[in-house]
Protein backbone atom coordinates (compact mmCIF):
# COMPACT_ATOMS: atom_id res chain seq x y z
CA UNK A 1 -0.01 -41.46 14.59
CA UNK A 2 2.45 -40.52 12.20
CA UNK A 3 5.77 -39.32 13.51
CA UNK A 4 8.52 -38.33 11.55
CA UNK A 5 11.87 -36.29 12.91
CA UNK A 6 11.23 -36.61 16.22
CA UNK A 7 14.60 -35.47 18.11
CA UNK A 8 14.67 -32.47 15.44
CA UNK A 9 10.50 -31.32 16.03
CA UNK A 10 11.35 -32.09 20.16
CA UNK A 11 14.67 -29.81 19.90
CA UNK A 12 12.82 -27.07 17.38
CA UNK A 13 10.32 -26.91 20.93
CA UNK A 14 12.19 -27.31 23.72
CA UNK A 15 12.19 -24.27 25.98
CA UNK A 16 14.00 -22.68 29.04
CA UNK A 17 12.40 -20.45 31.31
CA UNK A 18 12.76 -18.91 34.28
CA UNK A 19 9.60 -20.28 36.06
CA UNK A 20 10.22 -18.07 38.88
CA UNK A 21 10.18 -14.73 36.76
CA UNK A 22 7.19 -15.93 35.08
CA UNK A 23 4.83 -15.76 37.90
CA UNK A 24 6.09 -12.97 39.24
CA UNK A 25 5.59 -11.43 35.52
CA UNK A 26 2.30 -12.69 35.52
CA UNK A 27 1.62 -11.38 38.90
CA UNK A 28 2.70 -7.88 38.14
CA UNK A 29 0.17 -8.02 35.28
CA UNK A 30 -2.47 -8.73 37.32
CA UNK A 31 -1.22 -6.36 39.95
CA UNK A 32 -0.95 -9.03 42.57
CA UNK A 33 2.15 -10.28 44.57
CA UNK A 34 4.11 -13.49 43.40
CA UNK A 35 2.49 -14.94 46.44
CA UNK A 36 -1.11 -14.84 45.15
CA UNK A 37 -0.50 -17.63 42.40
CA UNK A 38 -2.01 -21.00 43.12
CA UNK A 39 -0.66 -23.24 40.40
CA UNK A 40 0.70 -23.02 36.94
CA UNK A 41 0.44 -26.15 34.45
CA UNK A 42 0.77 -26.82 30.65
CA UNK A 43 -2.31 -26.52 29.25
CA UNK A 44 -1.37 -26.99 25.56
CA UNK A 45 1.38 -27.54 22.88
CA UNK A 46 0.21 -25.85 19.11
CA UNK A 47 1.85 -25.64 16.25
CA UNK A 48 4.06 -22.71 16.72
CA UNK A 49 3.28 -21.89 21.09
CA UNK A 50 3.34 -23.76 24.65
CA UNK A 51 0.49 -22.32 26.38
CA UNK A 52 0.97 -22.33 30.48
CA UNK A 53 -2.25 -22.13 32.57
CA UNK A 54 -1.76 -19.24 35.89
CA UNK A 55 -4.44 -20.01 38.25
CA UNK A 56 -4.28 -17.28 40.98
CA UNK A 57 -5.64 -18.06 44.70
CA UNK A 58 -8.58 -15.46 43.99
CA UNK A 59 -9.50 -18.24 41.10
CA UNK A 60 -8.85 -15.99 38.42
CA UNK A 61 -6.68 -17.79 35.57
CA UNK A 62 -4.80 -16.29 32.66
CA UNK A 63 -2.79 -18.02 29.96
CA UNK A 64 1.23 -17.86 28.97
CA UNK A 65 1.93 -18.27 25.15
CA UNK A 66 5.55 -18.97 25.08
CA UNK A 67 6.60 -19.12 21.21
CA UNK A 68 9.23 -21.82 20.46
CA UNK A 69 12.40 -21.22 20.16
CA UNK A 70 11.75 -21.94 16.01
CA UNK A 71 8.57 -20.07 15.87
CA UNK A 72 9.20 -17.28 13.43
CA UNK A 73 9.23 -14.28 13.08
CA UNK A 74 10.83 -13.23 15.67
CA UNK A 75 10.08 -10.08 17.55
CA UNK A 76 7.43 -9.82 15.13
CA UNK A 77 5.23 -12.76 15.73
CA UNK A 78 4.51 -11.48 19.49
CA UNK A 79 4.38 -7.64 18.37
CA UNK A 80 1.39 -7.76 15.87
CA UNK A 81 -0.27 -10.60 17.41
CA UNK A 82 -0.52 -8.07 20.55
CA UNK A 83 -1.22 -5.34 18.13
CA UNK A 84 -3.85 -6.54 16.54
CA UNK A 85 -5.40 -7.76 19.43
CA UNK A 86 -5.97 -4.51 20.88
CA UNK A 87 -7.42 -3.04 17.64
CA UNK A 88 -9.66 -5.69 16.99
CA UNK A 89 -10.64 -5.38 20.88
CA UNK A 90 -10.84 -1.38 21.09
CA UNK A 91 -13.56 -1.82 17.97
CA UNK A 92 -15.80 -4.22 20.06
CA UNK A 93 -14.34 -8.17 19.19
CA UNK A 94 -14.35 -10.88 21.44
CA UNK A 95 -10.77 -11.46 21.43
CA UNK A 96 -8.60 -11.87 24.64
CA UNK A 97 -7.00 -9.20 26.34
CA UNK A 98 -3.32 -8.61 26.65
CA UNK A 99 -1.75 -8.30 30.61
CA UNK A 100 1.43 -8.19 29.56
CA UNK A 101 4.24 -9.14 26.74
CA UNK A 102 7.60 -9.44 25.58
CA UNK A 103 9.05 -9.17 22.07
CA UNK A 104 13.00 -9.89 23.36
CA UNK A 105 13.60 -13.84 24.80
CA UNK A 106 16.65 -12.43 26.46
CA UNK A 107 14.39 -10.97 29.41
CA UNK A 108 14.32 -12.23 32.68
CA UNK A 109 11.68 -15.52 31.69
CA UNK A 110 13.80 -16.41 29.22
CA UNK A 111 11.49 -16.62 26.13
CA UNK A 112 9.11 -13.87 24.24
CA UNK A 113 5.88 -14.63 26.21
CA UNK A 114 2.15 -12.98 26.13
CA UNK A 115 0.34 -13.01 29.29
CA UNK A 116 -3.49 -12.98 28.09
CA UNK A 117 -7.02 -13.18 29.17
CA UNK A 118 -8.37 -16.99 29.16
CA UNK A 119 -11.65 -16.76 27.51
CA UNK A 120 -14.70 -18.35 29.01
CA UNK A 121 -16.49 -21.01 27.32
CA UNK A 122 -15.33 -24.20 25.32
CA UNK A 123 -13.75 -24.42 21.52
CA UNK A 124 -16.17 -24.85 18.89
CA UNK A 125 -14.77 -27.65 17.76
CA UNK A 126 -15.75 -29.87 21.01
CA UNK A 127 -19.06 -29.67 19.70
CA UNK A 128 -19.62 -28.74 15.93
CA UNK A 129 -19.84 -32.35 14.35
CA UNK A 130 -22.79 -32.88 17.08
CA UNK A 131 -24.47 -29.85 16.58
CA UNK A 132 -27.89 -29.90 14.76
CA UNK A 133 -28.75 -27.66 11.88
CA UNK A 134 -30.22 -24.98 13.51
CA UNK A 135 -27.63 -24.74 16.03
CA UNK A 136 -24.95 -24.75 12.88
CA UNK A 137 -27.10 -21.63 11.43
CA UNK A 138 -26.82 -19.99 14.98
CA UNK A 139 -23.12 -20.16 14.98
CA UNK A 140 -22.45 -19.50 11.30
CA UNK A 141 -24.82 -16.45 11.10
CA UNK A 142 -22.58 -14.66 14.21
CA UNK A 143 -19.40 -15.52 12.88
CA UNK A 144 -20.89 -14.04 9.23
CA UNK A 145 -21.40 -10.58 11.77
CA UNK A 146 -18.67 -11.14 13.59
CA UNK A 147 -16.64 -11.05 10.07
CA UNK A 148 -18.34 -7.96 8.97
CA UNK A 149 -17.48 -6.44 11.48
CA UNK A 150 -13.56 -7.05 11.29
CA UNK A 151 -13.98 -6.21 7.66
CA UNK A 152 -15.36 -2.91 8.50
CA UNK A 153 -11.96 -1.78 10.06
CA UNK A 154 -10.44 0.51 8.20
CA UNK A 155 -6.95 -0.16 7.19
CA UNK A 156 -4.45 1.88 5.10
CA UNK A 157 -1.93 -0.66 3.85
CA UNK A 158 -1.55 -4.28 3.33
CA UNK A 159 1.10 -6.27 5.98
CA UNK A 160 0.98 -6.52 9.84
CA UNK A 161 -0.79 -4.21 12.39
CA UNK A 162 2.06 -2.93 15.44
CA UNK A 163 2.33 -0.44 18.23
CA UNK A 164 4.46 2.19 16.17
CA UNK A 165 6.68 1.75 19.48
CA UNK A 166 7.05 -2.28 18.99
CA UNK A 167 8.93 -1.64 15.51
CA UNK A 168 12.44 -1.06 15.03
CA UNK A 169 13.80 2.54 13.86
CA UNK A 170 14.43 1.36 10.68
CA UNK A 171 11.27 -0.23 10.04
CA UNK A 172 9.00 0.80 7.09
CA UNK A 173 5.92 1.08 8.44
CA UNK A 174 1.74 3.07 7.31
CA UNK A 175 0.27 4.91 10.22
CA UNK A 176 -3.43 3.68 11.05
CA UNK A 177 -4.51 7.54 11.61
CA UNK A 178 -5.81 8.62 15.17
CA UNK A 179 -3.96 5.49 16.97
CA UNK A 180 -1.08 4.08 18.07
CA UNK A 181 -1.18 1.31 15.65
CA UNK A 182 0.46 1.04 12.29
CA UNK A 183 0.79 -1.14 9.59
CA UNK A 184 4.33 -3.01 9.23
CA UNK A 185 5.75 -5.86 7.87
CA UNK A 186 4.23 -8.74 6.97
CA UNK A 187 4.01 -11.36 9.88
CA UNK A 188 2.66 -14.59 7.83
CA UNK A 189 4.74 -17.50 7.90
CA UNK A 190 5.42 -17.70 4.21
CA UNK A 191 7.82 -14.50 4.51
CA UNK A 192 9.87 -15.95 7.52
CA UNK A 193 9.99 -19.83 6.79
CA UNK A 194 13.87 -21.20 7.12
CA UNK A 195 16.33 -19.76 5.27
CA UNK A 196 13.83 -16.64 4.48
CA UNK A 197 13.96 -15.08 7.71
CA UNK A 198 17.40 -14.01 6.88
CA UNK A 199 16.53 -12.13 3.61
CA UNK A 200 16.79 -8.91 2.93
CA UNK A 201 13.53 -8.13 0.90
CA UNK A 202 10.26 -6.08 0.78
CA UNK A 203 8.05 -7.54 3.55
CA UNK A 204 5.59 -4.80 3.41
CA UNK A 205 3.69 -2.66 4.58
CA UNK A 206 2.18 -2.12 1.02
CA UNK A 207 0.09 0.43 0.15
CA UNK A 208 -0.28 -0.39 -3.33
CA UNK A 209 -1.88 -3.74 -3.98
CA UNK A 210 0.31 -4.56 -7.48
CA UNK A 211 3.68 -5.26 -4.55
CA UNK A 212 0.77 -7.43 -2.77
CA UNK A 213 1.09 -9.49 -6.30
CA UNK A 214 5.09 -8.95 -7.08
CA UNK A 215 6.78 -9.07 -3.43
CA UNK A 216 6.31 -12.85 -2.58
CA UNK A 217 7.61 -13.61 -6.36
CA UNK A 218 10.51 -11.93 -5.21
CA UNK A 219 11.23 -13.16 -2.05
CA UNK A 220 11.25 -16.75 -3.94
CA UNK A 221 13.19 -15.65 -6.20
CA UNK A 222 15.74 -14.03 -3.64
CA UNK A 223 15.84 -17.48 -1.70
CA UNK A 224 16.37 -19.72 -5.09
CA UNK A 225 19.20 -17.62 -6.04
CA UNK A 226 20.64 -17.72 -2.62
CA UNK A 227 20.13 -21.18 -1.33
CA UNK A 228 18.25 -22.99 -4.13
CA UNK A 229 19.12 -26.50 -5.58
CA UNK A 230 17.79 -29.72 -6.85
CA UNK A 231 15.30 -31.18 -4.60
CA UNK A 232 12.51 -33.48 -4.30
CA UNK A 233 8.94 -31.34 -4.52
CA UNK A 234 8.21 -30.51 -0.29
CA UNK A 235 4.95 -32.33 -0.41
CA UNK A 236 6.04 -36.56 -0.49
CA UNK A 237 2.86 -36.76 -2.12
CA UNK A 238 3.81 -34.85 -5.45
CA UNK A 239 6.85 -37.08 -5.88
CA UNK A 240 5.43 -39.85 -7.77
CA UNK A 241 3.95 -37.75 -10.41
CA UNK A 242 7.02 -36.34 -11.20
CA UNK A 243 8.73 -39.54 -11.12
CA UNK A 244 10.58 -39.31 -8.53
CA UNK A 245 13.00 -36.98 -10.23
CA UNK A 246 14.68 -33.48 -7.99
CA UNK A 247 13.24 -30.35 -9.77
CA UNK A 248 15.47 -27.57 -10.69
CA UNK A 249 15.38 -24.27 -8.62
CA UNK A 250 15.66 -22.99 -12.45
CA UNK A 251 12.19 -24.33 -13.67
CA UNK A 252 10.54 -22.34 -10.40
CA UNK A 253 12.87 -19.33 -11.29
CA UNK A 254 11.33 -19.13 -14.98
CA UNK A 255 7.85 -19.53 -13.79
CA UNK A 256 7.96 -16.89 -11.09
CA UNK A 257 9.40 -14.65 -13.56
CA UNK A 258 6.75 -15.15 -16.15
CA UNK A 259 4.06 -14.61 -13.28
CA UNK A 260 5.69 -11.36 -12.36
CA UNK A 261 5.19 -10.12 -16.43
CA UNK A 262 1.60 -11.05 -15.79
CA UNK A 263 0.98 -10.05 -12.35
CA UNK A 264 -0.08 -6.37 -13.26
CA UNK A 265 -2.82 -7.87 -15.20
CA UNK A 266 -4.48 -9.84 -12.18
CA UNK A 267 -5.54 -6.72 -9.96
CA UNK A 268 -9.32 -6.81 -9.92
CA UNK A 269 -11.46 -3.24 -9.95
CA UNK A 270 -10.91 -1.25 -7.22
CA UNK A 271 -13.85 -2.24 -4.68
CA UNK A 272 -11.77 -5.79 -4.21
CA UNK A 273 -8.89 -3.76 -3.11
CA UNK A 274 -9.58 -2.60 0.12
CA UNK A 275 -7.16 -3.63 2.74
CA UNK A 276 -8.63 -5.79 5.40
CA UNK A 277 -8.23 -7.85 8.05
CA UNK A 278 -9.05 -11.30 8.35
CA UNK A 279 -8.45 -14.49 10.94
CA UNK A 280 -5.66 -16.09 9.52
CA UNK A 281 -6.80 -19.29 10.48
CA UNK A 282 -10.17 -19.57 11.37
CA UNK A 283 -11.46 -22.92 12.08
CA UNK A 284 -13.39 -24.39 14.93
CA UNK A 285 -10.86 -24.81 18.21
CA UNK A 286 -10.34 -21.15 17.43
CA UNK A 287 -13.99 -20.55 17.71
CA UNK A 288 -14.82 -20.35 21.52
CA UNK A 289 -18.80 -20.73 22.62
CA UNK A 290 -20.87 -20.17 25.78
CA UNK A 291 -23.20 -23.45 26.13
CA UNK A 292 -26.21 -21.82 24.66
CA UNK A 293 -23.72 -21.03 21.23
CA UNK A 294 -23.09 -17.79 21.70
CA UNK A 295 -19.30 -16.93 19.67
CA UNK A 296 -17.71 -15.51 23.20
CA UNK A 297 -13.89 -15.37 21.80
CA UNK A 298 -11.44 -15.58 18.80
CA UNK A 299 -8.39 -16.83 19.52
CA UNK A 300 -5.21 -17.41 18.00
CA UNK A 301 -4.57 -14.25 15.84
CA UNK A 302 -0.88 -15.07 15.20
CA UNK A 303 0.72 -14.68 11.66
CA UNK A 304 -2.43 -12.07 10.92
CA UNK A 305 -1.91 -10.18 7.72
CA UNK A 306 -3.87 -7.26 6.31
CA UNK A 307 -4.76 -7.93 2.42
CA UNK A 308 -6.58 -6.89 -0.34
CA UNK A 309 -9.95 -7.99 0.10
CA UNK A 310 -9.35 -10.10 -2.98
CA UNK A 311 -6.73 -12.30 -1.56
CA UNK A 312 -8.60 -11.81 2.03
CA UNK A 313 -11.83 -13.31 0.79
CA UNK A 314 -12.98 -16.74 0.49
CA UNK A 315 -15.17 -19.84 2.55
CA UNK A 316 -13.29 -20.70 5.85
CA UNK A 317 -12.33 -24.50 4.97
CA UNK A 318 -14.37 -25.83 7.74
CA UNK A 319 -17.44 -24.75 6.00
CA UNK A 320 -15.44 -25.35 2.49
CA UNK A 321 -17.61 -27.87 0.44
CA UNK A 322 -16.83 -27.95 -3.10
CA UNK A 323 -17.31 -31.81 -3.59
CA UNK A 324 -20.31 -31.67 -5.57
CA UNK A 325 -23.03 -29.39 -8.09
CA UNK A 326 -25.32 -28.37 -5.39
CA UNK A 327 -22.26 -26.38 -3.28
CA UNK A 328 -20.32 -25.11 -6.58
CA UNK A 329 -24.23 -23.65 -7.99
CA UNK A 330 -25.08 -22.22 -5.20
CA UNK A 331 -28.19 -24.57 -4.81
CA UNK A 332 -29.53 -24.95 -1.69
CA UNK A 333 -29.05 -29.10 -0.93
CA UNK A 334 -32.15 -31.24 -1.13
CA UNK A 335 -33.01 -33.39 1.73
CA UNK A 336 -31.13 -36.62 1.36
CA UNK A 337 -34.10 -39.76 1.49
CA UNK A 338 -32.80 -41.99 4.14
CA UNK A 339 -35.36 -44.47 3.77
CA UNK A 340 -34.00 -47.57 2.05
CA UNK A 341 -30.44 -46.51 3.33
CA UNK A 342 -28.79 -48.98 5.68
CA UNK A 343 -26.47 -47.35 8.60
CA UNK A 344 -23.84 -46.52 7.18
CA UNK A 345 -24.91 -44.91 4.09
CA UNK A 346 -27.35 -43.00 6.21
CA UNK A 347 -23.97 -41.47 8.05
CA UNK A 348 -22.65 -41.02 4.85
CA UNK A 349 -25.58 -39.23 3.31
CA UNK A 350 -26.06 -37.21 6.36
CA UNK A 351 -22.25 -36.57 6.17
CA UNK A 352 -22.48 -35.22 2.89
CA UNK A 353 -25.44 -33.09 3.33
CA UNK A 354 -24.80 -31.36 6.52
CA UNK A 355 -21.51 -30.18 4.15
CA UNK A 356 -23.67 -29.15 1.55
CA UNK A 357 -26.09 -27.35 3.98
CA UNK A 358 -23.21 -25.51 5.73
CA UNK A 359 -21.39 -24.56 2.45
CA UNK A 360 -24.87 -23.04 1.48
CA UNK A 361 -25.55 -21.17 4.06
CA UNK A 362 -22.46 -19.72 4.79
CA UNK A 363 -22.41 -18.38 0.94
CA UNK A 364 -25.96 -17.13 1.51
CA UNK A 365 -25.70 -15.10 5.02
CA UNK A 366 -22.61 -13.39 3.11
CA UNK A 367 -23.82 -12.60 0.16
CA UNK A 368 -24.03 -8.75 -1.30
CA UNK A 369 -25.63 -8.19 -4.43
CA UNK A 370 -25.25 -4.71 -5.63
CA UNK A 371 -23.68 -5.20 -9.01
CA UNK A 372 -25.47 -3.66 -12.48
CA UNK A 373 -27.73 -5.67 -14.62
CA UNK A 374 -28.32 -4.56 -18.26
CA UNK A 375 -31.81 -3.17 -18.30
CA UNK A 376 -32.82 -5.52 -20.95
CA UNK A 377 -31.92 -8.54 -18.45
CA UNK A 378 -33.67 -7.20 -15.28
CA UNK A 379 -37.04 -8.59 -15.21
CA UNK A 380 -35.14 -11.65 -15.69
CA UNK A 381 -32.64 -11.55 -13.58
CA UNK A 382 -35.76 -10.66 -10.98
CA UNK A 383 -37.75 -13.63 -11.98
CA UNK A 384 -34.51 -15.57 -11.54
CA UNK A 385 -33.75 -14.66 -8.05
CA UNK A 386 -37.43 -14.85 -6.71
CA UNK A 387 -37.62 -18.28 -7.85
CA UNK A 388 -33.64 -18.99 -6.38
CA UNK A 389 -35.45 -17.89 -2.91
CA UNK A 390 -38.65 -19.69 -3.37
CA UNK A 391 -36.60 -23.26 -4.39
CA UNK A 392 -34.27 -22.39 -1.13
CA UNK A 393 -36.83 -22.15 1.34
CA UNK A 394 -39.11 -25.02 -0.08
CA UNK A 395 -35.72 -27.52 0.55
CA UNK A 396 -35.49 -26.30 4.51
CA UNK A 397 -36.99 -28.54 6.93
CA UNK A 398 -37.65 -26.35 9.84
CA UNK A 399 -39.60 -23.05 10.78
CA UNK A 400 -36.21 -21.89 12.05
CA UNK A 401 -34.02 -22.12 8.66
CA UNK A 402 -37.00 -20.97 6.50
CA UNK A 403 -37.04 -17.40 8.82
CA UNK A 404 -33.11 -17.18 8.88
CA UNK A 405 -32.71 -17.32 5.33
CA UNK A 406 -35.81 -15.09 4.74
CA UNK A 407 -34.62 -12.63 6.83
CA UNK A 408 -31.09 -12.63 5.44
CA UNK A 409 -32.03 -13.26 1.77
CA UNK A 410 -29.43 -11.19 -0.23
CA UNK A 411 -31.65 -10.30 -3.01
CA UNK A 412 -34.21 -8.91 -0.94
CA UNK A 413 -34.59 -5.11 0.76
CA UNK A 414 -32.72 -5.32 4.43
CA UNK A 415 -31.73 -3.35 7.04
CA UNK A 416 -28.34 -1.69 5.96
CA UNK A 417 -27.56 -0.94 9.54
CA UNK A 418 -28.04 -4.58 10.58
């Protein structure tokens, strides 16, 4: 494994709690005495949380997400994350539910801490490179609802959903009408990383989608004016290409300014600029399944933004397959022959399909087609889409794919209420 500042990643992490005024924390949120908790144990180290395991002596067992002490931002990271649990939970989502939390580390544990539900089931991502097509096209078609759904939220503003009551006086802030949520600042990394967290710039909320385009061109140029200078690019990898020379913060300074001139210009129409709500990192361990693949939980809501659906939408990158024709064409992927394949090009080939298959599909259960076609170009466009669907379900192998994708064929007449 690749390690690289060690000492500085261990001291970014390392935590001091009050053990003692955790479990009686944790015990208050369950409304039990401190004397009902069986055991507590690490469970897990992520990128930005420790997550402690509460096992009570009645067997039920919630979760502590202590943020390091570098996790960022602070206050902010906990609030929304809470936030936006609860309004993706009171609109029916299978997210875990809050017990109890703390925005301030200068409480009693010692740390900001959320006290949550632990979801049943098992990550997705135990079992998703063993699954078999059909079961991928059971999971993907739920998540495809389960994103609907979320998108359906309405939203006023672009940022960070809050309690009104978890923001500061002085906080800007878009009420989410008939709640006690609001939309704040922006909680994504990108607006609190290092030196940024100290700036004093628009973080949102934003109800108009052009500062969606101009305020993180600002913030960069806010921190190159304040603490830019010549360095190597971030990324080792880019170094070579640029000959191993330090770029000027002035270079990055004259292209974010000529990207602000043209920014205006890169709104879409107005239907892409709905604010919604999307996972901001949705990938397979964050995926949790009962053993017959039912989606029982999303975790790990952290760092969620509200945005324009036209920075919001795109292909999650575990389904992400633009390697090839087939995926970038929307053509559904032939059936690789295997039969004069040794081993390992058979893995290979199956490899490459079952990307191609889940790129496909994903594109095709999300699909909405309600855009105008000059009247001259209907019939064809018609003729064009019966014979897409005819071509897609001659290339499925099973009974099971061929009625999924009829069912959920974009072009045809469906259920609206589905």
């Amino acid at each position: 494994m690749d390690r690289y500042n060690e000492h500085t990643r261990l001291a970014e992490r390392r935590t001091e709690i009050n053990v003692d005024a955790l479990k009686s924390t944790v015990a208050r949120s369950l409304q039990r005495s401190d004397t009902g908790i069986k055991c507590l144990s690490k469970l897990a180290e992520g990128g930005f949380n420790r997550v402690l395991q509460i096992t009570m002596l009645d067997g039920i067992k919630v979760l502590s997400r202590l943020p390091y002490p570098s996790t960022q931002p602070k206050g902010f990271a906990v609030a929304s994350e809470v936030a936006t649990l609860a309004l993706l939970r009171a609109h029916g989502l299978p997210v875990p539910r809050v017990y109890a939390y703390s925005t301030d580390a200068t409480n009693p544990v010692g740390s900001e801490y959320i006290i949550m539900e632990e979801l049943p089931g098992q990550p997705l991502g135990d079992r998703w490179f063993g699954l078999s097509d059909r079961e991928r096209l059971k999971v993907l078609l739920q998540l495809v609802q389960l994103e609907a759904k979320i998108y359906a939220i309405q939203l006023p503003a672009s940022g960070s959903i809050y309690y009104a009551s978890d923001l500061p006086s002085d906080s800007p802030r878009v009420a989410v009408p008939d709640s006690d949520f609001c939309i704040g600042p922006d909680a994504a990394l990108k607006w609190w990383f290092a030196e940024r967290a100290s700036l004093r710039v628009d973080c949102g909320p934003c109800a108009d989608p052009i500062d969606v385009l101009r305020n993180p061109a600002l913030k960069e140029l806010a921190w190159l004016r304040k603490y830019g200078r010549p360095r190597f690019p971030f990324e080792r990898a880019y170094r070579e290409s640029m000959g191993y020379r330090l770029s000027d913060p002035s270079e990055h300074i004259e292209s974010l300014e000529s990207y602000l001139k043209i920014a205006p210009r890169l709104l879409p129409s107005n239907e892409f600029l709905r604010p919604v709500l999307r996972h901001p990192d949705l990938q397979p361990n964050n995926i949790f399944v009962s053993d017959d693949l039912e989606i029982v939980g999303l975790i790990d809501w952290q760092h969620a933004a509200v945005l324009p659906l036209f920075l919001a939408a795109g292909i999650p990158k575990f389904v992400q397959n633009y390697d090839d024709p087939e995926s970038l064409h929307f053509r559904p992927p032939p059936t690789p022959d295997l039969e004069d394949l040794d081993e390992e090009e058979k893995a290979d080939a199956l490899h490459d399909f079952r990307r191609r298959h889940t790129h496909f599909f994903y594109l095709a259960f999300t699909q909405r087609i309600d855009g105008w076609t000059p009247s001259e170009e209907y019939e064809a466009a018609c003729a064009r889409a019966r014979q897409m669907k005819v071509d897609g379900l001659a290339s499925l192998d099973t009974d099971y794919e061929r009625e999924m994708t009829d069912r959920h064929w974009p072009f045809d007449d469906h259920n609206e209420d589905e």
